[in-house]
PDB file of N, CA and C in Angstrom:
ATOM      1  N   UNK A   1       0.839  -1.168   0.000  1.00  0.00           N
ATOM      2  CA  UNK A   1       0.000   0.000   0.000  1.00  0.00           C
ATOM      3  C   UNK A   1       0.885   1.233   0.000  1.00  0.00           C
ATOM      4  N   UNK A   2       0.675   2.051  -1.224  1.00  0.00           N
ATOM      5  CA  UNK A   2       1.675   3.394  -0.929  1.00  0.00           C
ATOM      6  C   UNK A   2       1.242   4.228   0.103  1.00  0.00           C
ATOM      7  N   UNK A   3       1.892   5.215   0.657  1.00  0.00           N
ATOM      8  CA  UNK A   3       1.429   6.140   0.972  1.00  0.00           C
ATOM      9  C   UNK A   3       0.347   7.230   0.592  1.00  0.00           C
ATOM     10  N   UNK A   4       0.174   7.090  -0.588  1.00  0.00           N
ATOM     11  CA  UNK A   4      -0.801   7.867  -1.658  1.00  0.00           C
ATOM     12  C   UNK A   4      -1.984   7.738  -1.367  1.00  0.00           C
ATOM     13  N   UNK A   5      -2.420   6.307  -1.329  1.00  0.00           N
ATOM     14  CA  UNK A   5      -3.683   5.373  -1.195  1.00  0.00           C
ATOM     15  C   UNK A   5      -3.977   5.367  -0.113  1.00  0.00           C
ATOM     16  N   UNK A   6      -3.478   5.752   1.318  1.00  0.00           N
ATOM     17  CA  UNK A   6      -3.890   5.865   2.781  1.00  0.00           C
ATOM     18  C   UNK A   6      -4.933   7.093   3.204  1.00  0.00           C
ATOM     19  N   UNK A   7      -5.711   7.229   3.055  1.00  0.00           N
ATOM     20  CA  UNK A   7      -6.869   7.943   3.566  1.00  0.00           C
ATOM     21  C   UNK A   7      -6.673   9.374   4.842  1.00  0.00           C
ATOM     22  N   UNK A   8      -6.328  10.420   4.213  1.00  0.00           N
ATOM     23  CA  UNK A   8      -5.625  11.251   5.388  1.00  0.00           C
ATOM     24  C   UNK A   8      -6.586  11.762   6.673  1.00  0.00           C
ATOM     25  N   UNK A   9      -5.855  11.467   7.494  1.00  0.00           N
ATOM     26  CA  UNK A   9      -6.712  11.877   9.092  1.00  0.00           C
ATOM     27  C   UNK A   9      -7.439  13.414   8.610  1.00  0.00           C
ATOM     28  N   UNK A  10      -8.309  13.287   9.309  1.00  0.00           N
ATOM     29  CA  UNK A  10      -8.865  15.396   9.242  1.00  0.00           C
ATOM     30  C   UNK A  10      -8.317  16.511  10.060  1.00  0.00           C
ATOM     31  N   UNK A  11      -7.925  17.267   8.848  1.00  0.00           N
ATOM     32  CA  UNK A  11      -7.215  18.143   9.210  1.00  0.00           C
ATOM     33  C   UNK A  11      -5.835  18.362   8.660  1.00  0.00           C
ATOM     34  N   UNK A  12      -5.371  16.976   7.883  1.00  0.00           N
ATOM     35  CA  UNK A  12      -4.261  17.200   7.026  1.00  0.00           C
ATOM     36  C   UNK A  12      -4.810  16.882   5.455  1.00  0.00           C
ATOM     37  N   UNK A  13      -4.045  17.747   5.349  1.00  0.00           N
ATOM     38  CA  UNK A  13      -4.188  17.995   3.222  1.00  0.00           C
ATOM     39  C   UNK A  13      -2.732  17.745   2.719  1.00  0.00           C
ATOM     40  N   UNK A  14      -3.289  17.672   1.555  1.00  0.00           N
ATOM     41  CA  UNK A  14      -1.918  17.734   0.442  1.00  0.00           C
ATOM     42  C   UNK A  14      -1.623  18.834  -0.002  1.00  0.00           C
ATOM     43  N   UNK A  15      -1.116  19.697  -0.131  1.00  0.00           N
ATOM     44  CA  UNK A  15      -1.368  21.059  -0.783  1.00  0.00           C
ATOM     45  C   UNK A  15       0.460  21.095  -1.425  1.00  0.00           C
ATOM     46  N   UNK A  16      -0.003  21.214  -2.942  1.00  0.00           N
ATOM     47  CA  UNK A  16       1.344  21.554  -3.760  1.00  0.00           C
ATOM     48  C   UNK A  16       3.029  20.342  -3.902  1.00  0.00           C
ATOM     49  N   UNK A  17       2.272  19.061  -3.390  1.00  0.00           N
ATOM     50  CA  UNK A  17       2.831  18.425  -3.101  1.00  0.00           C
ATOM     51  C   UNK A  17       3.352  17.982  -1.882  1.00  0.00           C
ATOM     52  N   UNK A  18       3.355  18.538  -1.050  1.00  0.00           N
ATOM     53  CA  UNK A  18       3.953  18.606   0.555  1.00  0.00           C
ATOM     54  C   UNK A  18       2.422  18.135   1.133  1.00  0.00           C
ATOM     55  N   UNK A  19       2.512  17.573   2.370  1.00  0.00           N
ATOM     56  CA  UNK A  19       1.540  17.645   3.614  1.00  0.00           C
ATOM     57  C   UNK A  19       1.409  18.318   4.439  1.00  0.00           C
ATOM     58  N   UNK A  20       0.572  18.817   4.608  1.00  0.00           N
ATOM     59  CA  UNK A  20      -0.067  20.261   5.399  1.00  0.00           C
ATOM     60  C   UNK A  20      -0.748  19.888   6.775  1.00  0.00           C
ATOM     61  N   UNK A  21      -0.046  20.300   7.950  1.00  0.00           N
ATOM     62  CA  UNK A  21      -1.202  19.385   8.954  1.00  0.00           C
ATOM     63  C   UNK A  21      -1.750  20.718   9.641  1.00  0.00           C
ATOM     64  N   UNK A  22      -2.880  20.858   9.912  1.00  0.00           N
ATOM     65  CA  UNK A  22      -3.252  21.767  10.307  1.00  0.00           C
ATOM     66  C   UNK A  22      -3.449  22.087  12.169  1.00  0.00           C
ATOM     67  N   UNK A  23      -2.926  23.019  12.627  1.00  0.00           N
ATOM     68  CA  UNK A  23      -2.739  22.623  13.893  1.00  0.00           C
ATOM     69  C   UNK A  23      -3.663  22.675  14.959  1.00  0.00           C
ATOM     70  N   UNK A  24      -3.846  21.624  15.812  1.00  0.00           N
ATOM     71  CA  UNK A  24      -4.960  21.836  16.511  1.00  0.00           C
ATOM     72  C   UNK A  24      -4.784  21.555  18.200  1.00  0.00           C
ATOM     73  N   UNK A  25      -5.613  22.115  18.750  1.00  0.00           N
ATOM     74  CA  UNK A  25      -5.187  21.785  19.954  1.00  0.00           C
ATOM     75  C   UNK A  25      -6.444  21.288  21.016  1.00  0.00           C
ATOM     76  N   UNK A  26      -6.208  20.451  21.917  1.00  0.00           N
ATOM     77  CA  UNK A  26      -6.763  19.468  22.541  1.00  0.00           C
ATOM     78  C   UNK A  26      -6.481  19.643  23.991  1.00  0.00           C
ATOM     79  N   UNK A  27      -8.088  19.819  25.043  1.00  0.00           N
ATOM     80  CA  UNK A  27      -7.580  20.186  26.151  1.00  0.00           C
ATOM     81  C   UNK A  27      -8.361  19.209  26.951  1.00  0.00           C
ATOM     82  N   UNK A  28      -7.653  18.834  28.085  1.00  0.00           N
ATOM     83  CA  UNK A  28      -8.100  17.763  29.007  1.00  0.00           C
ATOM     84  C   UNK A  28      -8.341  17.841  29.729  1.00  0.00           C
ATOM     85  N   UNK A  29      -9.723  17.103  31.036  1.00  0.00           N
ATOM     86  CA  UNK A  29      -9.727  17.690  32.065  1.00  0.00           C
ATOM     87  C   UNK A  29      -9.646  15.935  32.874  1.00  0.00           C
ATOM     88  N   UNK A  30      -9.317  16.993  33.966  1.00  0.00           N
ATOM     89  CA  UNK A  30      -9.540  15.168  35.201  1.00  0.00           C
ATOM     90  C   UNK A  30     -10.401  16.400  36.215  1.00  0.00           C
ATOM     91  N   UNK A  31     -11.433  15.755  36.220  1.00  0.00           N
ATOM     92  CA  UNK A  31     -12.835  16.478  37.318  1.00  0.00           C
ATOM     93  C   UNK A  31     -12.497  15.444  38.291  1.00  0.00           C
ATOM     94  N   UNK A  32     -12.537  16.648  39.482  1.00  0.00           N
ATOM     95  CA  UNK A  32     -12.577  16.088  40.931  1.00  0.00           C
ATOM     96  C   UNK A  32     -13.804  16.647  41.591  1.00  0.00           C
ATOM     97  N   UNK A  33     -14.028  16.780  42.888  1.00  0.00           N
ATOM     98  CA  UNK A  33     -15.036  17.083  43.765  1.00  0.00           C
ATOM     99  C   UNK A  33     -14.566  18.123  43.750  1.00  0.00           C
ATOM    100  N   UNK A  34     -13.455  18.586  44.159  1.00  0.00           N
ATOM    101  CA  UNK A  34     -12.439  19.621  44.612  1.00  0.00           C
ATOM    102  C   UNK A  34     -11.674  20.679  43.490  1.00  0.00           C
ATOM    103  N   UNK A  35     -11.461  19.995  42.659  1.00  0.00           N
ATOM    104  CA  UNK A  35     -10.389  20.806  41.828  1.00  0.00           C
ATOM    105  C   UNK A  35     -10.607  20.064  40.129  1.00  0.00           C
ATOM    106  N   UNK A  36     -10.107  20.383  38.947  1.00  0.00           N
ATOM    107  CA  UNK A  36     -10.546  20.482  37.922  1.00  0.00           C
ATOM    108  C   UNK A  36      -8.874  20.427  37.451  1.00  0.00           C
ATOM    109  N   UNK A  37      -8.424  19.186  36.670  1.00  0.00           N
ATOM    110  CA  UNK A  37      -7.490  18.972  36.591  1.00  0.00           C
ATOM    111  C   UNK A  37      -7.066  19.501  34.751  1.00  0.00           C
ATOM    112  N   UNK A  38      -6.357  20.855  34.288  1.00  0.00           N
ATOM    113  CA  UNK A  38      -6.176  20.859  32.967  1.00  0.00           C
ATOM    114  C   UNK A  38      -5.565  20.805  32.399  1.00  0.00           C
ATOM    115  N   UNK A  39      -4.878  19.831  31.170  1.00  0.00           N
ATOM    116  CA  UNK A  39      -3.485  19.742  30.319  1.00  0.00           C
ATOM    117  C   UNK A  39      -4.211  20.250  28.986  1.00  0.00           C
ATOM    118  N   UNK A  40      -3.163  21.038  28.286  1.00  0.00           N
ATOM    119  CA  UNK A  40      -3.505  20.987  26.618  1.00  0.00           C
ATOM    120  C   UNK A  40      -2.484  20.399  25.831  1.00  0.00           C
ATOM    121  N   UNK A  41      -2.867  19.840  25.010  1.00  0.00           N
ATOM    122  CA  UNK A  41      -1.809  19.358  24.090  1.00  0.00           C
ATOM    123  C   UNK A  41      -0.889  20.364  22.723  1.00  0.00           C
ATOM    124  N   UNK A  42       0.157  19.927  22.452  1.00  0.00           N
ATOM    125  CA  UNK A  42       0.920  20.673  21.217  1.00  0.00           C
ATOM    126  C   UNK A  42      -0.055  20.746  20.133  1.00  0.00           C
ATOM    127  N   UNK A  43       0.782  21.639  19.178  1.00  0.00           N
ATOM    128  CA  UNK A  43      -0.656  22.279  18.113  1.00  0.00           C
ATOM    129  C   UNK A  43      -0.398  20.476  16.990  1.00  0.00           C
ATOM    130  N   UNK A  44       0.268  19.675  17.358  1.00  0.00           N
ATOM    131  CA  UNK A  44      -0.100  18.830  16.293  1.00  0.00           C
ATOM    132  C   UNK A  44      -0.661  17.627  17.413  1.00  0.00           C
ATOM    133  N   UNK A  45      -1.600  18.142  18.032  1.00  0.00           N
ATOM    134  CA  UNK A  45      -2.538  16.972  19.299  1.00  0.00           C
ATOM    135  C   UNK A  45      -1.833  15.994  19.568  1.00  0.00           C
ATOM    136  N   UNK A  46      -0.507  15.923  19.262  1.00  0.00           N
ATOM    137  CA  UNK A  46       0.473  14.344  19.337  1.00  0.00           C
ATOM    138  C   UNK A  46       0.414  14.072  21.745  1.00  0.00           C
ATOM    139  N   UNK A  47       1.249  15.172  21.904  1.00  0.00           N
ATOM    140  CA  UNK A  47       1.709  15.199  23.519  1.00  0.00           C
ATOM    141  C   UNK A  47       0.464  16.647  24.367  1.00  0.00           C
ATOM    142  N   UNK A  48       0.131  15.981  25.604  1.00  0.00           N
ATOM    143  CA  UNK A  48      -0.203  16.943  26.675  1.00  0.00           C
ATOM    144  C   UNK A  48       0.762  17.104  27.628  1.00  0.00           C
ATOM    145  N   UNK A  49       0.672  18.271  27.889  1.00  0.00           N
ATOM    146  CA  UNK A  49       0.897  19.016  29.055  1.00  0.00           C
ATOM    147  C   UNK A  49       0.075  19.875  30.111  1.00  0.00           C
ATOM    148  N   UNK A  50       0.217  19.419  31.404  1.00  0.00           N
ATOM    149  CA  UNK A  50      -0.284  20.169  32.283  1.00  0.00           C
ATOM    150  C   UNK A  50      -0.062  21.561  32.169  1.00  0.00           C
ATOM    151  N   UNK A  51      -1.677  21.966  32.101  1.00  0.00           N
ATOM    152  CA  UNK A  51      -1.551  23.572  32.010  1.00  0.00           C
ATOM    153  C   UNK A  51      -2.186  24.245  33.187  1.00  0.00           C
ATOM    154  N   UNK A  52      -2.888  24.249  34.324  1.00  0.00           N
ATOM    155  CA  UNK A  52      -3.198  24.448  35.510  1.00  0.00           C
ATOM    156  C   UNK A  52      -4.236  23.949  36.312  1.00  0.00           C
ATOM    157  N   UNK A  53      -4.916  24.014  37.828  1.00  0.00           N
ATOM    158  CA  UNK A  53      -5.751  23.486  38.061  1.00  0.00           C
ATOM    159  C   UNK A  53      -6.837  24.324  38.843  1.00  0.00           C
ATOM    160  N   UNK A  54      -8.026  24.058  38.480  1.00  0.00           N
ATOM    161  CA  UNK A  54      -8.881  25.002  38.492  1.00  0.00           C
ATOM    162  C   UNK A  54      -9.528  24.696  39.553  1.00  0.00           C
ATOM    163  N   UNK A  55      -9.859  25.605  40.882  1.00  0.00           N
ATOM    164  CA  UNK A  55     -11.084  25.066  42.003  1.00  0.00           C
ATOM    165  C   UNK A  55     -12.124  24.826  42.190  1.00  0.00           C
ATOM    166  N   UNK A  56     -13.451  23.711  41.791  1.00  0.00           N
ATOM    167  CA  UNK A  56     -14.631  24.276  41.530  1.00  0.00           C
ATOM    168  C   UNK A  56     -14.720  24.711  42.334  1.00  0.00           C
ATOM    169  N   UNK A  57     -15.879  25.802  41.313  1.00  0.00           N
ATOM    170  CA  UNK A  57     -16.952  26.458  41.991  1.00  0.00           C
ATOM    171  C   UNK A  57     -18.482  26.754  41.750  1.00  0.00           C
ATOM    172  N   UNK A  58     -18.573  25.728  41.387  1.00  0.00           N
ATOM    173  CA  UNK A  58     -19.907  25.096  40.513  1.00  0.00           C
ATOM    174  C   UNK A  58     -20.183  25.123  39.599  1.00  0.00           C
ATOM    175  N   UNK A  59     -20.903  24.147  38.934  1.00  0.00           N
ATOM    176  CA  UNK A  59     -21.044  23.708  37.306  1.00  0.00           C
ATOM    177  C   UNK A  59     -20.905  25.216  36.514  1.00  0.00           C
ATOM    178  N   UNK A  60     -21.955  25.909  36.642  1.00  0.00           N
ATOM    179  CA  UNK A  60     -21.640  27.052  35.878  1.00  0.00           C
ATOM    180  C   UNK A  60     -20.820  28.106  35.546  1.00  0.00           C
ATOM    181  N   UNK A  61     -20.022  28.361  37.001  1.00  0.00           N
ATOM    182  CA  UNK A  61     -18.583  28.875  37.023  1.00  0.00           C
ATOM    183  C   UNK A  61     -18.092  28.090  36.707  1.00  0.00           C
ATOM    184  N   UNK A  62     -17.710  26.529  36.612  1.00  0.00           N
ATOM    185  CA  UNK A  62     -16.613  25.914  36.002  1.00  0.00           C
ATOM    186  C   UNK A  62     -16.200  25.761  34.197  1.00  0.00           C
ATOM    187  N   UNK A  63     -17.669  25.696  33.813  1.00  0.00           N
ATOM    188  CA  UNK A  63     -17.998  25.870  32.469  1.00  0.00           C
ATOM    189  C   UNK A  63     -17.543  27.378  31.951  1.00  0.00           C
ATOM    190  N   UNK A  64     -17.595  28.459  32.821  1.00  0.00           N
ATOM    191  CA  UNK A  64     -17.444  29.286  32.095  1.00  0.00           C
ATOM    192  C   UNK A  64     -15.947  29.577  32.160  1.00  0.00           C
ATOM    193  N   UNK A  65     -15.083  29.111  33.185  1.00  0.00           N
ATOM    194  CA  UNK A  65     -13.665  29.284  33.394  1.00  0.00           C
ATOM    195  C   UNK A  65     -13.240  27.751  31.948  1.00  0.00           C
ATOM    196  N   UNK A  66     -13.863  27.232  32.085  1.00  0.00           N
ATOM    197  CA  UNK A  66     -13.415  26.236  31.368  1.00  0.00           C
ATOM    198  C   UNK A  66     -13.097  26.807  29.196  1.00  0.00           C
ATOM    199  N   UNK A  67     -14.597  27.267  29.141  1.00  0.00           N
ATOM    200  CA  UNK A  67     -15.167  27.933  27.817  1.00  0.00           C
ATOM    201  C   UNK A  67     -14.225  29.449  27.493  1.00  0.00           C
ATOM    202  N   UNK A  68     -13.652  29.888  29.009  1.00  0.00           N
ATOM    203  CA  UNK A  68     -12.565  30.931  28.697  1.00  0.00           C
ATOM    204  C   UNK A  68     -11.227  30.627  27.789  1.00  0.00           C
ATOM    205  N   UNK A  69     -11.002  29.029  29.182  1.00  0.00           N
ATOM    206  CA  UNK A  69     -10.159  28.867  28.087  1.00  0.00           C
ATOM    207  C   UNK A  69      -9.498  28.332  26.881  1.00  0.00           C
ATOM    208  N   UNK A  70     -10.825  27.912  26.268  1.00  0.00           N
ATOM    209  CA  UNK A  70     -10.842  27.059  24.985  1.00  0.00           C
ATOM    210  C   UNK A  70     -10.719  28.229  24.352  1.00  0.00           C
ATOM    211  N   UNK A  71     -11.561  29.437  24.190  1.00  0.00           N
ATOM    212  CA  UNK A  71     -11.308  30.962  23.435  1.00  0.00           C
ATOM    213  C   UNK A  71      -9.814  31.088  23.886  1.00  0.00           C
ATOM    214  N   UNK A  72      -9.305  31.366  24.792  1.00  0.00           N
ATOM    215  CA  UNK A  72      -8.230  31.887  24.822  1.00  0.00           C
ATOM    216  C   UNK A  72      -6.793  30.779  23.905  1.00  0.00           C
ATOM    217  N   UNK A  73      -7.150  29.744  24.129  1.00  0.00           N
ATOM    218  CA  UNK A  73      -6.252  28.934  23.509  1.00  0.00           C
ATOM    219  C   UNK A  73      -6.227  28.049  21.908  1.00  0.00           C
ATOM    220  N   UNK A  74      -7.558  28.810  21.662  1.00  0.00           N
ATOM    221  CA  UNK A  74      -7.480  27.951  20.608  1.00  0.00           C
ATOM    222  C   UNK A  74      -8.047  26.519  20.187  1.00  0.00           C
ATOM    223  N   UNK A  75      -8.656  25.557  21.569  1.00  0.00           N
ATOM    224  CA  UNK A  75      -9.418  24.570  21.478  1.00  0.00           C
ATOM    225  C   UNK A  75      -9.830  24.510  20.422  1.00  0.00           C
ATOM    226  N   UNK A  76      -9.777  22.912  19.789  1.00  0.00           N
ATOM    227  CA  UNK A  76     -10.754  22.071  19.354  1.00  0.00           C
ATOM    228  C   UNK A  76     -11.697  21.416  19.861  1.00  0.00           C
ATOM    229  N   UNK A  77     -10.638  20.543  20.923  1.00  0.00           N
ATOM    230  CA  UNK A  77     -11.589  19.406  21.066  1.00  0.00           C
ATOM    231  C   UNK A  77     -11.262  19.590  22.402  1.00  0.00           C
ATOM    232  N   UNK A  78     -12.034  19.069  23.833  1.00  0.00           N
ATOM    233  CA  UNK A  78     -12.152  18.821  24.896  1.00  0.00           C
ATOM    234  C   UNK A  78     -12.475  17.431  24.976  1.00  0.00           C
ATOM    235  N   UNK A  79     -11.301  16.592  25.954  1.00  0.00           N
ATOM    236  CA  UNK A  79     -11.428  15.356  26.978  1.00  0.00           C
ATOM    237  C   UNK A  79     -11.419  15.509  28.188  1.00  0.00           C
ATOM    238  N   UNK A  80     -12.568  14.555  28.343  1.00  0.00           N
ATOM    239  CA  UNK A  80     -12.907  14.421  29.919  1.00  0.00           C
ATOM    240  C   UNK A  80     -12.344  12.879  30.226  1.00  0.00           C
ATOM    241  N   UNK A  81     -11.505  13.138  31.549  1.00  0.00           N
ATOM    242  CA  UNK A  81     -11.073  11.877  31.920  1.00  0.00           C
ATOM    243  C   UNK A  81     -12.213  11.421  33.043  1.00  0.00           C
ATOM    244  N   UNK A  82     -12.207   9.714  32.854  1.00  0.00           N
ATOM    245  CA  UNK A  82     -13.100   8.907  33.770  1.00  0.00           C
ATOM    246  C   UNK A  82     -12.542   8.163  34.510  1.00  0.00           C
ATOM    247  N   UNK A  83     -12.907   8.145  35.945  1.00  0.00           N
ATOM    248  CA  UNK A  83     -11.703   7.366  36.865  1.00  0.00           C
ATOM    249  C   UNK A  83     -12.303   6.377  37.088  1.00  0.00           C
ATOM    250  N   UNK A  84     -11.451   5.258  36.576  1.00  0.00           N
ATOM    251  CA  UNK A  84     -11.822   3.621  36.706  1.00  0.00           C
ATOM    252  C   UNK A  84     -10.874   2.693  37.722  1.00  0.00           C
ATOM    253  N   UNK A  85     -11.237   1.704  37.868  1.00  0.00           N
ATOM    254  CA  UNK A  85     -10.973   0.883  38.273  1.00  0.00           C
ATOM    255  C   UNK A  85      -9.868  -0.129  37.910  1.00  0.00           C
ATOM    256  N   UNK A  86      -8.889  -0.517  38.902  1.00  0.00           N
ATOM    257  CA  UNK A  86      -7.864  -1.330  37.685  1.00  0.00           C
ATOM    258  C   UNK A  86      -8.145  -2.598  36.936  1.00  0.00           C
ATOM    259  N   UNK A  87      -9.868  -2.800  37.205  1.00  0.00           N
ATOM    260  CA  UNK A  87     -10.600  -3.841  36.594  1.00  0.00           C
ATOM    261  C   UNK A  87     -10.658  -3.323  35.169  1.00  0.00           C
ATOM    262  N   UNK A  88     -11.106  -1.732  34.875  1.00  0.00           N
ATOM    263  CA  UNK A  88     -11.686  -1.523  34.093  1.00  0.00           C
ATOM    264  C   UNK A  88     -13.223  -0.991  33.956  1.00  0.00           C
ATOM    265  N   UNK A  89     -13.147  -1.300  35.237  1.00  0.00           N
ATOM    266  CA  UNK A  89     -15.143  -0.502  35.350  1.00  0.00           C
ATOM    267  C   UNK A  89     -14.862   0.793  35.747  1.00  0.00           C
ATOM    268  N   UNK A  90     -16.165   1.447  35.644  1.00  0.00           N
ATOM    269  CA  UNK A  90     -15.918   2.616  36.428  1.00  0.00           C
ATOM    270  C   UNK A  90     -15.868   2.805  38.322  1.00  0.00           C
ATOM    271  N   UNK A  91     -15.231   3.565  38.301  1.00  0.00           N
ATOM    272  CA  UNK A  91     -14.870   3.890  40.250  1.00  0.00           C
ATOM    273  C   UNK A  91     -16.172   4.380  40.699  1.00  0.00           C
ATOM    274  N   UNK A  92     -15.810   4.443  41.991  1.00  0.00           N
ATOM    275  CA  UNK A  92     -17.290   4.982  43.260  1.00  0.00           C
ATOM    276  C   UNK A  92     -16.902   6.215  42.967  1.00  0.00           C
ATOM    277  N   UNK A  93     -15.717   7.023  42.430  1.00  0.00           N
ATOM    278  CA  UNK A  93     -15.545   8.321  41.754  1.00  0.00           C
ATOM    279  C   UNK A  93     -16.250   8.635  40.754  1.00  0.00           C
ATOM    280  N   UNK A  94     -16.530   7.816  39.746  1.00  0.00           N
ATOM    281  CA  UNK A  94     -17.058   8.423  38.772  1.00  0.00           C
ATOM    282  C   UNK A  94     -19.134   8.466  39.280  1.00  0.00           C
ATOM    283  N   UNK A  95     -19.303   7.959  39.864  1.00  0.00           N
ATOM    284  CA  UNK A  95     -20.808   8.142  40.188  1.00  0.00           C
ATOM    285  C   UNK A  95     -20.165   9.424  41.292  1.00  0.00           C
ATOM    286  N   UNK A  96     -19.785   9.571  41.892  1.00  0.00           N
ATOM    287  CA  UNK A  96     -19.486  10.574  43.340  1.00  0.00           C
ATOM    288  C   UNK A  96     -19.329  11.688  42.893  1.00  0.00           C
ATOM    289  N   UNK A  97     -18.449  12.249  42.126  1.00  0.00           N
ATOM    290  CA  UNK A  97     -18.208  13.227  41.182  1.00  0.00           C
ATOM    291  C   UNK A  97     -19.185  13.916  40.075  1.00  0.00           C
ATOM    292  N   UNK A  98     -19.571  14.882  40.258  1.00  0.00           N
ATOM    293  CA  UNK A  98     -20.763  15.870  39.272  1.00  0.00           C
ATOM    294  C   UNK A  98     -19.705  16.259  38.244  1.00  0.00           C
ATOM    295  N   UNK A  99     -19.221  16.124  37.487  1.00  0.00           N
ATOM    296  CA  UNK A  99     -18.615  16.518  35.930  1.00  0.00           C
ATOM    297  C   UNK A  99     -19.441  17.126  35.452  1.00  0.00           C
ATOM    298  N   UNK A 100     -18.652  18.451  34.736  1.00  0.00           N
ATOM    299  CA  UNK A 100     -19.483  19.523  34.070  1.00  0.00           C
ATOM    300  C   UNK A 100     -19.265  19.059  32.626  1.00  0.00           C
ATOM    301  N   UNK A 101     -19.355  17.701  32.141  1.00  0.00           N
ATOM    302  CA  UNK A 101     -19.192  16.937  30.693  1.00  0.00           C
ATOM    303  C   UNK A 101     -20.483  17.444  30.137  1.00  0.00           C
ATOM    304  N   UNK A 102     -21.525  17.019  31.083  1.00  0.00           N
ATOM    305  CA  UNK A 102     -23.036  17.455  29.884  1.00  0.00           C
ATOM    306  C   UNK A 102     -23.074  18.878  29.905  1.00  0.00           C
ATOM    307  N   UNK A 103     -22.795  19.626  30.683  1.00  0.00           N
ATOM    308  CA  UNK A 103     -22.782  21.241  30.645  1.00  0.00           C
ATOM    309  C   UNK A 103     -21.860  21.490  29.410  1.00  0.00           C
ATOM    310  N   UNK A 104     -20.719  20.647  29.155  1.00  0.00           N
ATOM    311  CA  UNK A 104     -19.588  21.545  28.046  1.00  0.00           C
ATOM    312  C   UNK A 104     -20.178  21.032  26.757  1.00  0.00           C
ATOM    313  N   UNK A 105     -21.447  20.170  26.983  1.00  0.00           N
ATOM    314  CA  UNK A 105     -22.122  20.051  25.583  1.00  0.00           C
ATOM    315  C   UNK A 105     -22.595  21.077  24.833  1.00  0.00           C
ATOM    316  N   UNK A 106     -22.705  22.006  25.211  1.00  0.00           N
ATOM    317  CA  UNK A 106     -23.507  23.238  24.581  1.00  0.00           C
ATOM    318  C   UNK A 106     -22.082  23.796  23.957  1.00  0.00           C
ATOM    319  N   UNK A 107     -21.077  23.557  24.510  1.00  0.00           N
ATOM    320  CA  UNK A 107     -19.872  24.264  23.959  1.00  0.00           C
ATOM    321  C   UNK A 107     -18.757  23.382  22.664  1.00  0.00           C
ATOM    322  N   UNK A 108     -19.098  22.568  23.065  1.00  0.00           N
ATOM    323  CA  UNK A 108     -18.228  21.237  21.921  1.00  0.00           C
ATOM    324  C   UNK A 108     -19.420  21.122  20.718  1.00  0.00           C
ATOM    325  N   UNK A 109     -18.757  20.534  19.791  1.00  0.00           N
ATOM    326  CA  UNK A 109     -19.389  20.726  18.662  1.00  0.00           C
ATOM    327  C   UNK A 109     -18.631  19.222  17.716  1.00  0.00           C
TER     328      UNK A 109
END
């Protein structure tokens, strides 16, 4: 299979012969009871890095500190991390924990 014939991810083109990746960036959260854990990744979504941690202060202040800083940075895409089990199920965290995931629905697309 050449390279030619491989189906390009979205967001990269061919343009003029060269590959064009277009840069995007990807921000993560780990929701606690307490605090709001955030990394963003490099503009080619490959690596994250911790970028700070936020205190809740309820769904709607968190959403809107959150929605600041997808404007400010450039967001694409937002991940929410789920804390499991080393089985693989989900933890007594993830029921215990209110995640503002369905709130950032109005904001993801």
């Amino acid at each position: 299979m050449s390279a030619s014939s491989i189906a390009p991810r979205r967001g990269i083109a061919k343009a003029g012969g060269t590959w064009q990746i277009a840069p995007v960036r990807i921000l993560g959260l780990d929701v606690g009871s307490r605090r709001i854990g955030v990394a963003i990744s490099d503009e080619l979504g490959l690596c994250a890095h911790p970028l700070e941690v936020l205190a809740r202060r309820g769904t709607p202040r968190d959403v809107a500190a959150i929605a600041a800083l997808c404007a400010k940075l450039g967001v694409a895409r937002v991940v929410v991390g789920i804390p499991t089990e080393p089985d693989g199920n989900e933890g007594s965290l993830t029921q215990a924990s209110s995640t503002p995931e369905p709130a950032l629905q109005c904001w993801i697309s």
